[in-house]
Protein backbone atom coordinates (compact mmCIF):
# COMPACT_ATOMS: atom_id res chain seq x y z
CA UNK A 1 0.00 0.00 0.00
CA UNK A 2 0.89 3.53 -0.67
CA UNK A 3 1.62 5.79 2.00
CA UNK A 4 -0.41 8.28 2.46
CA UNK A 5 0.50 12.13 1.58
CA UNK A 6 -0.85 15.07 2.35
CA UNK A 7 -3.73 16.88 0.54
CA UNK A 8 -4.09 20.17 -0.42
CA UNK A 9 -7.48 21.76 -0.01
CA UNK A 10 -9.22 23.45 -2.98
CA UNK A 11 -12.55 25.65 -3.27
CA UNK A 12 -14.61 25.87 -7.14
CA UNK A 13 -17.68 27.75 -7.32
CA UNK A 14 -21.00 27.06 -9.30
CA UNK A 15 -24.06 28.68 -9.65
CA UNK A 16 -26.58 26.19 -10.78
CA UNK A 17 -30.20 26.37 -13.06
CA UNK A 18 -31.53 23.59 -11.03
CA UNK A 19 -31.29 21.39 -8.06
CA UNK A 20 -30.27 18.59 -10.36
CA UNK A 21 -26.74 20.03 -11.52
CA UNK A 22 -26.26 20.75 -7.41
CA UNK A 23 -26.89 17.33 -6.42
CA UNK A 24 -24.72 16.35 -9.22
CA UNK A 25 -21.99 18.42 -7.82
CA UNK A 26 -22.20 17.09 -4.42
CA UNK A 27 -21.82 13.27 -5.61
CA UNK A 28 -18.24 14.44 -7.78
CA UNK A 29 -17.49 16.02 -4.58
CA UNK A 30 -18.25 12.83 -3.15
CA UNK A 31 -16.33 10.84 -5.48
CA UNK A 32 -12.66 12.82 -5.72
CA UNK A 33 -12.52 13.07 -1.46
CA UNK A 34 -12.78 9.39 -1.43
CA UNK A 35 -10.21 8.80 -3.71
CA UNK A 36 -6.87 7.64 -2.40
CA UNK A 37 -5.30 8.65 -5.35
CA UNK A 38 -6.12 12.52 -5.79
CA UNK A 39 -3.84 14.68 -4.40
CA UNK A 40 -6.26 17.23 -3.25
CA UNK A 41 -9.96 17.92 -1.11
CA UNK A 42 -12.03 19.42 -3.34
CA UNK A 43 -15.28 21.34 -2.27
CA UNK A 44 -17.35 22.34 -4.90
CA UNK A 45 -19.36 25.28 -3.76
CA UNK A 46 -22.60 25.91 -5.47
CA UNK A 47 -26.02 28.04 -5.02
CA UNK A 48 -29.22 27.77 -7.31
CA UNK A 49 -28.93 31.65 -8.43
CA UNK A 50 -28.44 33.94 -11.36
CA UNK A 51 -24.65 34.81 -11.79
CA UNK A 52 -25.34 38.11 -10.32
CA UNK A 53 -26.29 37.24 -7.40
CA UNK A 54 -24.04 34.70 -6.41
CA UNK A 55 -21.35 36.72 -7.24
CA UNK A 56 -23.05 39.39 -4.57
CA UNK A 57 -22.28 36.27 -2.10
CA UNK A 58 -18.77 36.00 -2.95
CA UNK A 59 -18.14 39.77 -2.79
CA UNK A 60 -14.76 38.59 -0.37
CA UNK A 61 -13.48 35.96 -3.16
CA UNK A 62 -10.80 37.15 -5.62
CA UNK A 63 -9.13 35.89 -8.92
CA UNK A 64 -11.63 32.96 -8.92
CA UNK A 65 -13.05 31.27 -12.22
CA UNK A 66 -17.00 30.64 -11.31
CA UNK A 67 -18.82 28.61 -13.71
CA UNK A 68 -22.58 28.71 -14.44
CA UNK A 69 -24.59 25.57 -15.11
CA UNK A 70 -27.54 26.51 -17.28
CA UNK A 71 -29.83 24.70 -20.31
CA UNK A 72 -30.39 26.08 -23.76
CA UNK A 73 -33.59 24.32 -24.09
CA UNK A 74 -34.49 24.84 -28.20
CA UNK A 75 -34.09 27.62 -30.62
CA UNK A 76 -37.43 28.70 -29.75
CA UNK A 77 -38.13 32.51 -29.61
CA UNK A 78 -38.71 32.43 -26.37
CA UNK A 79 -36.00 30.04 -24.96
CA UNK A 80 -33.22 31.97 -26.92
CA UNK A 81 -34.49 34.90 -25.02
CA UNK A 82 -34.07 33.03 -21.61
CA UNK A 83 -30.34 31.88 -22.77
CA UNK A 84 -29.67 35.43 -23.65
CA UNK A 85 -30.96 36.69 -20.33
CA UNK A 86 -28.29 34.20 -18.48
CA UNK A 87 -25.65 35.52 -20.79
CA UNK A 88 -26.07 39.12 -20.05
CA UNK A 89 -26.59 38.45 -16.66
CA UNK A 90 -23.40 36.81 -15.89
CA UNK A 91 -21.77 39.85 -18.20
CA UNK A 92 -22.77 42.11 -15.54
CA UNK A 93 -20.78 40.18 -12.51
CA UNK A 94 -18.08 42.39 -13.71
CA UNK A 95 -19.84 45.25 -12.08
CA UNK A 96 -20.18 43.59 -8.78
CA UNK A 97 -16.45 41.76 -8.79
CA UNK A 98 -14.11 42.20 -11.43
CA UNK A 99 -11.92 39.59 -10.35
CA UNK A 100 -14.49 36.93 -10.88
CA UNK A 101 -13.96 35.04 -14.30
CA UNK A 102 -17.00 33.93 -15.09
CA UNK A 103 -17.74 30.94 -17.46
CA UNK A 104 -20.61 29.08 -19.22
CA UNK A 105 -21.25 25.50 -18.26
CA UNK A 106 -24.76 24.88 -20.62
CA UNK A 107 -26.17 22.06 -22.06
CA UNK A 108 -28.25 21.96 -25.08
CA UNK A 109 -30.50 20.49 -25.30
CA UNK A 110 -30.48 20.05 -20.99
CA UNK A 111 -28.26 18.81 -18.31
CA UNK A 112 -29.25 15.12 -18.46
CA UNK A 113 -27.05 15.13 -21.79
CA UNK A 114 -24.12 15.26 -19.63
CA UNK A 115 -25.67 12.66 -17.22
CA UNK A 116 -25.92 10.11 -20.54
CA UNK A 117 -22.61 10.99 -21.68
CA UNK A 118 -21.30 8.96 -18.42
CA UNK A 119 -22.07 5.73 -19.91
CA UNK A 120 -22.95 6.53 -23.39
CA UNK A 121 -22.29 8.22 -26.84
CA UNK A 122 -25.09 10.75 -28.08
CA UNK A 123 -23.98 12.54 -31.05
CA UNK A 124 -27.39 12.68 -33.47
CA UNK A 125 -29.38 15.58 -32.80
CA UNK A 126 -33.12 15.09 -30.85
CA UNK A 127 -36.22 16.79 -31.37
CA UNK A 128 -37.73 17.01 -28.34
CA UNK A 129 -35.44 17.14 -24.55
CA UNK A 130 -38.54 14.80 -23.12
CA UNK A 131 -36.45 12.27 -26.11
CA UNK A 132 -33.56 12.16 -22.87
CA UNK A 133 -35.81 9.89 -20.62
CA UNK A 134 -35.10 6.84 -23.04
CA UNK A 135 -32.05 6.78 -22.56
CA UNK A 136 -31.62 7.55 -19.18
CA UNK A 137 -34.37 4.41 -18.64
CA UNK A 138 -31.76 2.25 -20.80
CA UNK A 139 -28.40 3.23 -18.83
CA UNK A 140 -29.29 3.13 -15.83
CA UNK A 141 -31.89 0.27 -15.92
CA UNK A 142 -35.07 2.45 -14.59
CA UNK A 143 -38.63 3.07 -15.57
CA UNK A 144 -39.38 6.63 -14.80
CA UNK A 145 -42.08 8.09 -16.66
CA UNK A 146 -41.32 11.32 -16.72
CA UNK A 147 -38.70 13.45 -16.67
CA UNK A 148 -39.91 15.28 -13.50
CA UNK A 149 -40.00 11.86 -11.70
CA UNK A 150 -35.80 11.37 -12.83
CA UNK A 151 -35.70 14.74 -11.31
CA UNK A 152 -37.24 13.73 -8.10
CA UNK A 153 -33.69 14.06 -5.06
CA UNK A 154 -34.22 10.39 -4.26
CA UNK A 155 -34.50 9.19 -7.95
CA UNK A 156 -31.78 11.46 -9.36
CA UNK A 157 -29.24 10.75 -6.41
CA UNK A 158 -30.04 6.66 -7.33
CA UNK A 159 -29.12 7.23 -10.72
CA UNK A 160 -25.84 9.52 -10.14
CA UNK A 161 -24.75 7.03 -7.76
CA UNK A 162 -24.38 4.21 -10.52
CA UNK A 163 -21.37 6.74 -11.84
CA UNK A 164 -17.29 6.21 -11.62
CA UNK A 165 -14.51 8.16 -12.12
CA UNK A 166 -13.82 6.46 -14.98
CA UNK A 167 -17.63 7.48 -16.12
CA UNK A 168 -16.84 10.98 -15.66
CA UNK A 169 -13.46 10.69 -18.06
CA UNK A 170 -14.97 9.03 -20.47
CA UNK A 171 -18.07 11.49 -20.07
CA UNK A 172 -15.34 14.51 -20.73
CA UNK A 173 -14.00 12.40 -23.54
CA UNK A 174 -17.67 12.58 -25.35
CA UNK A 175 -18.27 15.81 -24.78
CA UNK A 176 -14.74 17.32 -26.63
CA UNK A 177 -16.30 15.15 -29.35
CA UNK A 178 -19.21 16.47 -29.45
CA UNK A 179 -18.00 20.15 -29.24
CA UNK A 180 -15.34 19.18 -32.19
CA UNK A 181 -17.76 17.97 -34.22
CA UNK A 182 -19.81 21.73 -33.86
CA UNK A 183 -16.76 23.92 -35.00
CA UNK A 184 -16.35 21.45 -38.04
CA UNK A 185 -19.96 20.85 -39.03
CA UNK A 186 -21.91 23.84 -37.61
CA UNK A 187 -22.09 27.89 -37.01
CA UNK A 188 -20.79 29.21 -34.02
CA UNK A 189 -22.77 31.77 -32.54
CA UNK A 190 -21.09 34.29 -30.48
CA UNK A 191 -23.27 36.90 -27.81
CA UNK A 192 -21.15 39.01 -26.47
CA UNK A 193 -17.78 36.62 -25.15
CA UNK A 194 -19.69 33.51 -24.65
CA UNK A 195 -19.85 31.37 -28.12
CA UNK A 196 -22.42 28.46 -28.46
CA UNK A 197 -24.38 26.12 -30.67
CA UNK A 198 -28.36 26.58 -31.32
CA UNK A 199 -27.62 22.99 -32.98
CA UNK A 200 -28.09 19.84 -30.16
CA UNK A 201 -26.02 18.14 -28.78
CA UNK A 202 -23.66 20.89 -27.48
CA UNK A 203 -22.19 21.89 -23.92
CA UNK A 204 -19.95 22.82 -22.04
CA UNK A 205 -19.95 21.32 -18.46
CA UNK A 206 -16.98 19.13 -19.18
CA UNK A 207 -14.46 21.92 -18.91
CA UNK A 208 -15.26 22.68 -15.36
CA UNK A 209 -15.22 19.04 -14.54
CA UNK A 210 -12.31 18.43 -16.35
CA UNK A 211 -10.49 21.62 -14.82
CA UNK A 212 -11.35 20.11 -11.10
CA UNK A 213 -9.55 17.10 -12.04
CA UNK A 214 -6.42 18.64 -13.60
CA UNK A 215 -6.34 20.16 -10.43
CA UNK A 216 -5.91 16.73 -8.56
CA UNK A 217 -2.68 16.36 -10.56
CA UNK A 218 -5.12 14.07 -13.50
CA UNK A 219 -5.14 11.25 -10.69
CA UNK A 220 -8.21 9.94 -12.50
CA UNK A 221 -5.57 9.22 -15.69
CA UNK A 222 -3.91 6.86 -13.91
CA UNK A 223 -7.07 4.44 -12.89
């Protein structure tokens, strides 16, 4: 056995669309600290608010990268607007901390994309996000009937819990696919700094996830 060395403690910050992407959070949390082989704590720090006011609650934090965790839910008129809304909101943290570097962590279609990529490849494009419970039924050997009842805390927390380390590499690993095959095959839109793809699938949530890991000195590499 290895002996045992000393970890170092590290802080990230999230705010989060929905309780889903928290309780997500927690279980990665979870999952480094209990790792013999990372070389660091890790506590991922995350409230359900718009950028702005998170960053209000972290008005004492400096030269920090924060990441929102939001949905682009269809090209619709009205959910562009929504998307657009996020994006100028987190434009205005600026205001309230300039030291804050604030990043976009969004899914598109939604978040359970990056829960499928954990076990599986989705590359075609779907019509409809209700199209996600399928799969999530398939991987993870349930029968919800809705996508409100995968959502339920118990439900959701039964189906993270099924995840590895490894899942979450190999999850990472999909998504730079996925985001490779956009700037090849489709337009990038660009508001303001943030760039992203009304096409699905598309995100982003794997570069926070895979910047945690880096941090632990890419223990997960070595499993």
């Amino acid at each position: 056995m290895c002996a045992k060395k000393l970890k170092t403690n590290k802080n990230y910050y999230f705010s989060v669309e929905g309780d889903t992407e928290g309780w997500d959070l927690d279980y990665l949390q979870k999952l480094i600290n209990n790792c013999s082989k990372a070389t660091c704590t890790v506590k991922l720090k995350h409230k359900k608010l718009m950028p702005t006011r998170y960053a209000k609650t972290l008005a004492n934090i400096t030269e920090e990268e924060v990441y929102h965790l939001c949905d682009y839910e269809s090209d619709s008129e009205d959910d562009v607007k929504k998307f657009h809304k996020i994006l100028d909101d987190m434009k205005e943290v600026s205001k309230i901390n300039n030291s804050l570097k604030y990043k976009l962590g969004y899914s598109n279609f939604t978040f359970e994309l990056w829960i499928i990529l954990h076990k599986k490849d989705l590359k075609g494009p779907l019509t409809d996000k209700k199209q996600y419970l399928k799969y999530i039924n398939e991987i993870f050997d349930e029968d919800f009937k809705s996508l409100d009842e995968y959502k339920g805390e118990k439900n959701f927390k039964r189906v993270v819990e099924q995840i590895t380390l490894e899942d979450i590499i190999n999850a990472i690993k999909r998504a730079e696919k996925i985001r490779d095959h956009n700037k090849e095959y489709n337009k990038q839109i660009k508001y303001g700094k943030y760039i992203y793809y009304k096409e699905n699938p598309d995100l982003e949530i794997n570069e926070s996830i895979e910047k945690i890991l880096n941090d632990c000195d890419n223990f997960v590499t070595q499993m």
